[in-house]
Protein backbone atom coordinates (compact mmCIF):
# COMPACT_ATOMS: atom_id res chain seq x y z
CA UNK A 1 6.60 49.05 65.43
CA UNK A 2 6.45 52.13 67.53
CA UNK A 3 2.45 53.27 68.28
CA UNK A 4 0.89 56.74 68.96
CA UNK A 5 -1.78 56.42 71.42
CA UNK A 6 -4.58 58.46 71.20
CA UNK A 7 -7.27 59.78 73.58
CA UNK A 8 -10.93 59.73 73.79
CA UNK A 9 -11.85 61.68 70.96
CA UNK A 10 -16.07 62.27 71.59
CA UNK A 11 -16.65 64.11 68.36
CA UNK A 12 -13.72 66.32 68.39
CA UNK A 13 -12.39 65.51 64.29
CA UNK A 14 -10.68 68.92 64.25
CA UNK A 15 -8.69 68.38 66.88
CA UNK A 16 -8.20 64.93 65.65
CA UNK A 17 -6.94 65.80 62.67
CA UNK A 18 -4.26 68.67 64.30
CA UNK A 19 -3.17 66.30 66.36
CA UNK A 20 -2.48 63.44 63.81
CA UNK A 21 -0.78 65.97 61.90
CA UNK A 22 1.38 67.65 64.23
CA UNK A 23 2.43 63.72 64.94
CA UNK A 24 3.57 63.37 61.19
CA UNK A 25 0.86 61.71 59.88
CA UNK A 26 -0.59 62.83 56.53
CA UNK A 27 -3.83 61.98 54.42
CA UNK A 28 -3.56 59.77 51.18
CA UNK A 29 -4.89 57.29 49.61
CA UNK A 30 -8.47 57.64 52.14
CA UNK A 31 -6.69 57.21 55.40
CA UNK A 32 -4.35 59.16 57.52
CA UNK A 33 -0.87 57.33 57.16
CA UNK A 34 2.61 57.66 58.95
CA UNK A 35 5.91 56.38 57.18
CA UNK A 36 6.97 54.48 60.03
CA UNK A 37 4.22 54.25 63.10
CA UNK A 38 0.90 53.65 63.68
CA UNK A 39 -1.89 54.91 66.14
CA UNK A 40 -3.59 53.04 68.59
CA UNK A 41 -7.39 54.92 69.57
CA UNK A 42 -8.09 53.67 73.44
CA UNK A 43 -11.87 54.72 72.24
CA UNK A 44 -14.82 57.06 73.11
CA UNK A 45 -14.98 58.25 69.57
CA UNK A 46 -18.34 59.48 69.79
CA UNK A 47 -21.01 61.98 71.61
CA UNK A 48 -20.78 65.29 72.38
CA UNK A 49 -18.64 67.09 70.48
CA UNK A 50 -19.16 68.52 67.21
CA UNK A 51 -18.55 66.16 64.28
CA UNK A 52 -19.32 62.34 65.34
CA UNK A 53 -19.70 60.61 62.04
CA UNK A 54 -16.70 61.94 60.42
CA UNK A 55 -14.48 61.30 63.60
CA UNK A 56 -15.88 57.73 63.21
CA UNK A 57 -14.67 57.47 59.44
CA UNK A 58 -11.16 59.21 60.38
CA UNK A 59 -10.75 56.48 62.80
CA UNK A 60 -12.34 53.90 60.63
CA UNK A 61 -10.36 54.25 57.22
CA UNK A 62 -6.93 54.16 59.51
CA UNK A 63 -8.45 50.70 60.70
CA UNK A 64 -9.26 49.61 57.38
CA UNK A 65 -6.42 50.72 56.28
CA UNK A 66 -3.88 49.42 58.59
CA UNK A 67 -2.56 52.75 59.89
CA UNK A 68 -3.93 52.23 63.74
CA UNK A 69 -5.19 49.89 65.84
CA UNK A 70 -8.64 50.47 68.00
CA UNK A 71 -10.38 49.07 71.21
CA UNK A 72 -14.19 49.81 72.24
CA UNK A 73 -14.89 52.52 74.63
CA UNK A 74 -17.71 52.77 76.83
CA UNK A 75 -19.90 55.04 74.59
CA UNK A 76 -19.20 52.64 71.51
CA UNK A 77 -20.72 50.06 73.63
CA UNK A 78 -23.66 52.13 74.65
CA UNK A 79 -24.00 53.41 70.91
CA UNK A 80 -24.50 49.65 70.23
CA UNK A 81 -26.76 48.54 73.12
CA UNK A 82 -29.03 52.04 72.60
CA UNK A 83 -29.36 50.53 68.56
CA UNK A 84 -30.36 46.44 69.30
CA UNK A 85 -33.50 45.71 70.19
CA UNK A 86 -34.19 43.41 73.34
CA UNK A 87 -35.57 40.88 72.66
CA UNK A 88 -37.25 39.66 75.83
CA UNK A 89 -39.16 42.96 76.22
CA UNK A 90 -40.63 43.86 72.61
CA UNK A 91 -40.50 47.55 71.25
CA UNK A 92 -37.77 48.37 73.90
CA UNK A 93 -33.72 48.09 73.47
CA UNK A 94 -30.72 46.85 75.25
CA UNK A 95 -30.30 50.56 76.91
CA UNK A 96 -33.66 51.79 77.54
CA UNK A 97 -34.59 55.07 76.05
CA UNK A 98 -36.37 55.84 78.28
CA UNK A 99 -36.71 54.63 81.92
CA UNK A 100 -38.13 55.51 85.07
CA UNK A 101 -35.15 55.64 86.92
CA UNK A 102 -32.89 58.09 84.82
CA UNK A 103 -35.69 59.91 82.57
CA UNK A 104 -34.10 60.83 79.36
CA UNK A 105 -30.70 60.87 80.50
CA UNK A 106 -29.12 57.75 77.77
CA UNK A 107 -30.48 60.42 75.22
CA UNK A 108 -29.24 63.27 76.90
CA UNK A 109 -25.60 61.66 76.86
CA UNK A 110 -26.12 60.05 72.98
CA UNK A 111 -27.77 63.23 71.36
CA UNK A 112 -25.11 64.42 69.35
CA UNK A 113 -23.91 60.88 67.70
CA UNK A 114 -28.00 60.75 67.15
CA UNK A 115 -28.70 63.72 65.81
CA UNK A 116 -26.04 63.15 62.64
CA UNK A 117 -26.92 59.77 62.26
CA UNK A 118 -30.31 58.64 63.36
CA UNK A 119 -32.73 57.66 59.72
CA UNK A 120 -29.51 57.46 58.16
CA UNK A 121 -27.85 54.29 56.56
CA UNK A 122 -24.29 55.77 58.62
CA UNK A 123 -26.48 54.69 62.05
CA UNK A 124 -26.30 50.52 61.21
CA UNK A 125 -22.66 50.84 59.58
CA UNK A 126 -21.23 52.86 62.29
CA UNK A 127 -22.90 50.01 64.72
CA UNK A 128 -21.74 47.29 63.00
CA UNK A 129 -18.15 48.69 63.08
CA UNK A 130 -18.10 49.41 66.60
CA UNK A 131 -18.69 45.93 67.28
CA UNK A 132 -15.59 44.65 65.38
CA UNK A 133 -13.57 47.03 67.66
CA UNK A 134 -11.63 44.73 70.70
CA UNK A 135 -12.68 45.17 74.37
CA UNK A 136 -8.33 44.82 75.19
CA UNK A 137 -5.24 44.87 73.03
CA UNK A 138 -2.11 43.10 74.19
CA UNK A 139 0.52 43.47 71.27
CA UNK A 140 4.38 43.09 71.84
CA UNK A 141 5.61 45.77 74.77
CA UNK A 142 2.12 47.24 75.23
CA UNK A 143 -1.60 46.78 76.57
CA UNK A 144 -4.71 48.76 76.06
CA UNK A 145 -8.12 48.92 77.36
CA UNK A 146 -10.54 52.07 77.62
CA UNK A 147 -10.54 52.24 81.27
CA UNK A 148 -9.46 48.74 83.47
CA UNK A 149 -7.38 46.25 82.85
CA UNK A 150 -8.79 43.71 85.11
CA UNK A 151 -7.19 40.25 84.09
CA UNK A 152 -9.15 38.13 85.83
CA UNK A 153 -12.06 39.44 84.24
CA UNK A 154 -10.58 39.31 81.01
CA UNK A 155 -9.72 35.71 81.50
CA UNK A 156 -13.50 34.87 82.68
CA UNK A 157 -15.12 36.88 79.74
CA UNK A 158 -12.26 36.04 76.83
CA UNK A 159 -13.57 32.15 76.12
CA UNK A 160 -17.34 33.96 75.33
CA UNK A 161 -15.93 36.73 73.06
CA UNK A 162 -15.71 36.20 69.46
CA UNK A 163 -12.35 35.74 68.15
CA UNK A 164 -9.75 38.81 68.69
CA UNK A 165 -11.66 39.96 72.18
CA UNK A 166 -15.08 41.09 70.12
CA UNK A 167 -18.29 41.25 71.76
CA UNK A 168 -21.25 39.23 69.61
CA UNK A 169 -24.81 40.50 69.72
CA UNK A 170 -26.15 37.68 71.33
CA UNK A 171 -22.94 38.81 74.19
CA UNK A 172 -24.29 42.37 74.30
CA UNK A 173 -27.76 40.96 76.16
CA UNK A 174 -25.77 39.89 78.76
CA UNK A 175 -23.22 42.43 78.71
CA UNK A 176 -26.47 44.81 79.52
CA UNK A 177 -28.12 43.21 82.01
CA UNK A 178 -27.25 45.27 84.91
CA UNK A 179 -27.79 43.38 87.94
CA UNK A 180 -30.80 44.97 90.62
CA UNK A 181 -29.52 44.18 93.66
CA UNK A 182 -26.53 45.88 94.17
CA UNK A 183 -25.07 43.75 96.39
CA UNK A 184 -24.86 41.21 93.73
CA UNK A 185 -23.65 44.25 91.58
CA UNK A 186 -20.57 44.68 94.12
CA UNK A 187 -20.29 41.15 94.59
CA UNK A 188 -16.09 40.20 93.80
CA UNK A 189 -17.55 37.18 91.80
CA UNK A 190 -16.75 37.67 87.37
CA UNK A 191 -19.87 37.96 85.50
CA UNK A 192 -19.98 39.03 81.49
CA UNK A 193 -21.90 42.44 82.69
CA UNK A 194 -19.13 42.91 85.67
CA UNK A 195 -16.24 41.86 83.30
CA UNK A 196 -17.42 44.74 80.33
CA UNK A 197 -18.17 47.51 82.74
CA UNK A 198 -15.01 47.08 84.42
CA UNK A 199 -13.05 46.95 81.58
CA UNK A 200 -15.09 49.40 79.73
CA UNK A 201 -15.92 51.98 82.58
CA UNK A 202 -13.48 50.91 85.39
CA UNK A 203 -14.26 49.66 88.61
CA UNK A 204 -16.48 51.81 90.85
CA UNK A 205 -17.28 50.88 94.90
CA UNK A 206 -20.63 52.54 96.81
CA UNK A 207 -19.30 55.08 99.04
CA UNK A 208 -20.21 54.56 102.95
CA UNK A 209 -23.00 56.67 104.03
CA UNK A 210 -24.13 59.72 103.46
CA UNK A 211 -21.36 60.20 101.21
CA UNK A 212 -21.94 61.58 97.35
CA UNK A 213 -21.00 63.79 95.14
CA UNK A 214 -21.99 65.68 91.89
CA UNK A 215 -20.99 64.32 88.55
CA UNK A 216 -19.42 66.24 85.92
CA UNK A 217 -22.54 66.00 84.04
CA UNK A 218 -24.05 67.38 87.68
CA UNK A 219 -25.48 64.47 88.50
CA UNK A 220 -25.31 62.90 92.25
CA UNK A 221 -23.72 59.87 92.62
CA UNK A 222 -22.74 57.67 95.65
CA UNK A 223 -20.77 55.26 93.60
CA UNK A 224 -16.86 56.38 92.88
CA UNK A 225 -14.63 55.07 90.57
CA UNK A 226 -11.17 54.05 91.85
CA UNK A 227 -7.26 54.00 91.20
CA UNK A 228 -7.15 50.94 90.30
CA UNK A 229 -3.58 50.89 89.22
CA UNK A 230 -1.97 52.26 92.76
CA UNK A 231 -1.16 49.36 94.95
CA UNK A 232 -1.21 51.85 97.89
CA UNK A 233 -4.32 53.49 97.07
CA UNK A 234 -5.99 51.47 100.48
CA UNK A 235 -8.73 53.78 101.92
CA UNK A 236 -11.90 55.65 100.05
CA UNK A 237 -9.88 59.30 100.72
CA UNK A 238 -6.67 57.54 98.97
CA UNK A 239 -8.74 55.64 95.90
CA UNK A 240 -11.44 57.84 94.84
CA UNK A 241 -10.90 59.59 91.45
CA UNK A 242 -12.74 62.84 92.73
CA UNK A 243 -10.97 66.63 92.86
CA UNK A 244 -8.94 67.06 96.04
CA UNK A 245 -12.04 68.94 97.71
CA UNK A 246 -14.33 66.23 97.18
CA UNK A 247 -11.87 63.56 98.03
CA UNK A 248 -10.58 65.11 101.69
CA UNK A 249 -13.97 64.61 102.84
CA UNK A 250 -14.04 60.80 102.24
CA UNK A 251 -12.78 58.75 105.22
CA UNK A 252 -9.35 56.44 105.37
CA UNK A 253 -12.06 53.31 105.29
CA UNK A 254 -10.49 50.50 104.03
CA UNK A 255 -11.90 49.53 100.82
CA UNK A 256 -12.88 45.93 99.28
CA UNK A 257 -9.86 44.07 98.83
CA UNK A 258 -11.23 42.69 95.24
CA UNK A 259 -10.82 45.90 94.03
CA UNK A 260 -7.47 46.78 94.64
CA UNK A 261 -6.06 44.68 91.13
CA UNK A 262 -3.32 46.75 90.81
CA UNK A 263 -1.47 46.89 87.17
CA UNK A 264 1.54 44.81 87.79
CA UNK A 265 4.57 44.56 86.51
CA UNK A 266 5.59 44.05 83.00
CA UNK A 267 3.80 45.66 79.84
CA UNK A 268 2.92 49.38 80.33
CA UNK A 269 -1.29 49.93 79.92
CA UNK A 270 -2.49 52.53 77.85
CA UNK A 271 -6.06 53.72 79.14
CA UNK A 272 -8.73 56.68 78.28
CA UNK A 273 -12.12 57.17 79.91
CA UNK A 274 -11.24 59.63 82.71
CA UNK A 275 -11.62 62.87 82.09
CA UNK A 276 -8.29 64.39 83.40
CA UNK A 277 -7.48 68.22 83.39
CA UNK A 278 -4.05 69.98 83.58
CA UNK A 279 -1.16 69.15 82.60
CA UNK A 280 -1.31 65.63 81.24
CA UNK A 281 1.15 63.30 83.15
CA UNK A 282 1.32 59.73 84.09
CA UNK A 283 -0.14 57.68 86.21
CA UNK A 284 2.43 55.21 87.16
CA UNK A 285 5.44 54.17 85.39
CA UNK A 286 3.92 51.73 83.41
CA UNK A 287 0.44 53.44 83.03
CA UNK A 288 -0.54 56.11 81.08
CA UNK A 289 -4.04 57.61 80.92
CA UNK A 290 -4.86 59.67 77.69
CA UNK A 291 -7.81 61.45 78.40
CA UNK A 292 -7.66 64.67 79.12
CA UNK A 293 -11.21 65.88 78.59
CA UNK A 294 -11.51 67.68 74.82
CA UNK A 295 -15.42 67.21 74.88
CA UNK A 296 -15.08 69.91 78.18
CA UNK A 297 -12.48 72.41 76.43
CA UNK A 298 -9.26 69.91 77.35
CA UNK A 299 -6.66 68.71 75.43
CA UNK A 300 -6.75 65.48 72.84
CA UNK A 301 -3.20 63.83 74.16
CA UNK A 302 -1.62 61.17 72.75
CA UNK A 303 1.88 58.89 74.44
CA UNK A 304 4.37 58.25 71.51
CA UNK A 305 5.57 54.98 72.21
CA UNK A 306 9.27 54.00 71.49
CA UNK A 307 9.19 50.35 72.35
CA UNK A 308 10.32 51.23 76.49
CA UNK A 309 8.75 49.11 78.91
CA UNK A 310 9.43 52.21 81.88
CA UNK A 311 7.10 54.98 80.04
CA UNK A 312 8.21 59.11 80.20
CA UNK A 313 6.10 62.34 80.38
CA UNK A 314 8.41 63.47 77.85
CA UNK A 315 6.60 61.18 75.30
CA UNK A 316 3.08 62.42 76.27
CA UNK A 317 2.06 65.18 73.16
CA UNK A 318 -1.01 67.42 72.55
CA UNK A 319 -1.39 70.80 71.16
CA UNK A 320 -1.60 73.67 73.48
């Protein structure tokens, strides 16, 4: 079976839609359908753009209908964990809605998939489908995760997950209990929160002091995410996914050894999550990152896979 793999979508069905099409793909019969390939969605289907619930059903039908394949992204998850209550602190939810430490930021982020769905009965169905979707997919000649594949998490977390890598409710409490102490946070030792947000979000280190920078959402941060999948990414300047400017001021510190995974040899890995711009290209020979940033005027991108186990530029597609 040869796969198309698509990028985060965030509300985007209109591009969706071109994209499948200019692939081959056609509507009948409820779903979009190829003769002779299927898609694979590396998640994010949802928030900010324009038309969340019926990206959802696109993605959905194809599902249901056994045109594509799906894993969770890391706004599926927080769709879900904004939706259950918590249990252990009555009339609040897994992610607040309100906290003292970010304000109204979870709704500033989740307003869009809320404002089409909230009241409605599409809020608890779209839920309930997001948690059939797999944290990982490792099919014959490929692997894909939203952001990290981290296999020693996946090997920790994979005996609590219901069967085919699914998250449970009862998982999710756990899965959202983000530790206080940061140390503990940063500490190399697998936990079911550490094991989702790496494989959800990727792995991200605290900067040494006073480093930060602004989000894209403008927001400071002095945690960075890292390149996980370069074996000679050694040092903050080398690791940090941050534009060049940003980066150059960083110093060649080592960083943690725990967090240099790598992706190893064998399968390629098909990932989303982060928010590339230009030309889309890959990110190692056997990794290929599909995000290229449509909720911020970007591209949706998708790698048409052929069955090779060394992966080409020349298979990555979008529409200009």
């Amino acid at each position: 079976m040869n796969y198309d793999i698509i990028g985060d979508i965030h509300g985007h069905a209109d591009a969706l839609k071109a994209l499948l099409k200019h692939m081959g793909y056609r509507e009948s019969r409820g779903a979009w359908r190829h003769p002779d390939r299927k898609a694979i969605f590396v998640g994010d289907f949802i928030d900010r753009g324009p038309k969340q619930v019926e990206t959802v059903e696109i993605a959905r039908r194809m599902v249901e209908a056994d045109t594509a394949l799906a894993v969770m992204g890391n706004h599926e998850f927080n769709a879900i964990a904004w939706f259950l209550p918590d249990a252990s602190n009555p009339g609040e939810y897994l992610r607040p809605h309100h906290s003292p430490k970010d304000g109204d930021k979870n709704f500033r982020q989740h307003k869009e998939f809320l404002n089409e769905v909230i009241g409605t009965p599409h809020h608890k169905e779209i839920i309930d489908w997001f948690l059939t979707l797999p944290l990982w997919l490792e099919i014959p000649g490929l692997r894909v995760v939203h952001a990290c594949w981290h296999q020693r998490f996946m090997d920790f977390i994979a005996p609590r997950l219901a069967t085919g890598q699914r998250l449970t409710r009862d998982l999710m409490v756990e899965a959202s209990r983000e530790p206080e102490d940061a140390s503990e946070k940063d500490n190399p030792e697998p936990s079911i929160f550490k094991a989702v947000e790496a494989l959800t979000k990727g792995i991200e280190i605290p900067l040494p002091k006073p480093h930060c920078f602004k989000d894209k959402d403008g927001h400071e941060r002095n945690r960075v995410r890292v390149r996980w999948w370069d074996p000679n990414a050694s040092t903050y300047k080398q690791t940090a996914m941050l534009d060049d400017g940003a980066r150059d001021k960083l110093p060649e510190t080592p960083i943690p050894d725990h967090v240099r995974i790598g992706a190893g040899g064998g399968k390629p890995i098909f990932i989303g999550h982060y928010w590339l711009t230009g030309t889309p290209a890959l990110r190692s020979s056997n990794v290929a990152c599909v995000d290229y940033s449509i909720a911020r005027g970007g591209k949706l991108v998708a790698y048409r896979w052929e069955g090779e186990s060394e992966l080409s530029s020349t298979n990555l597609v979008w529409l200009r």
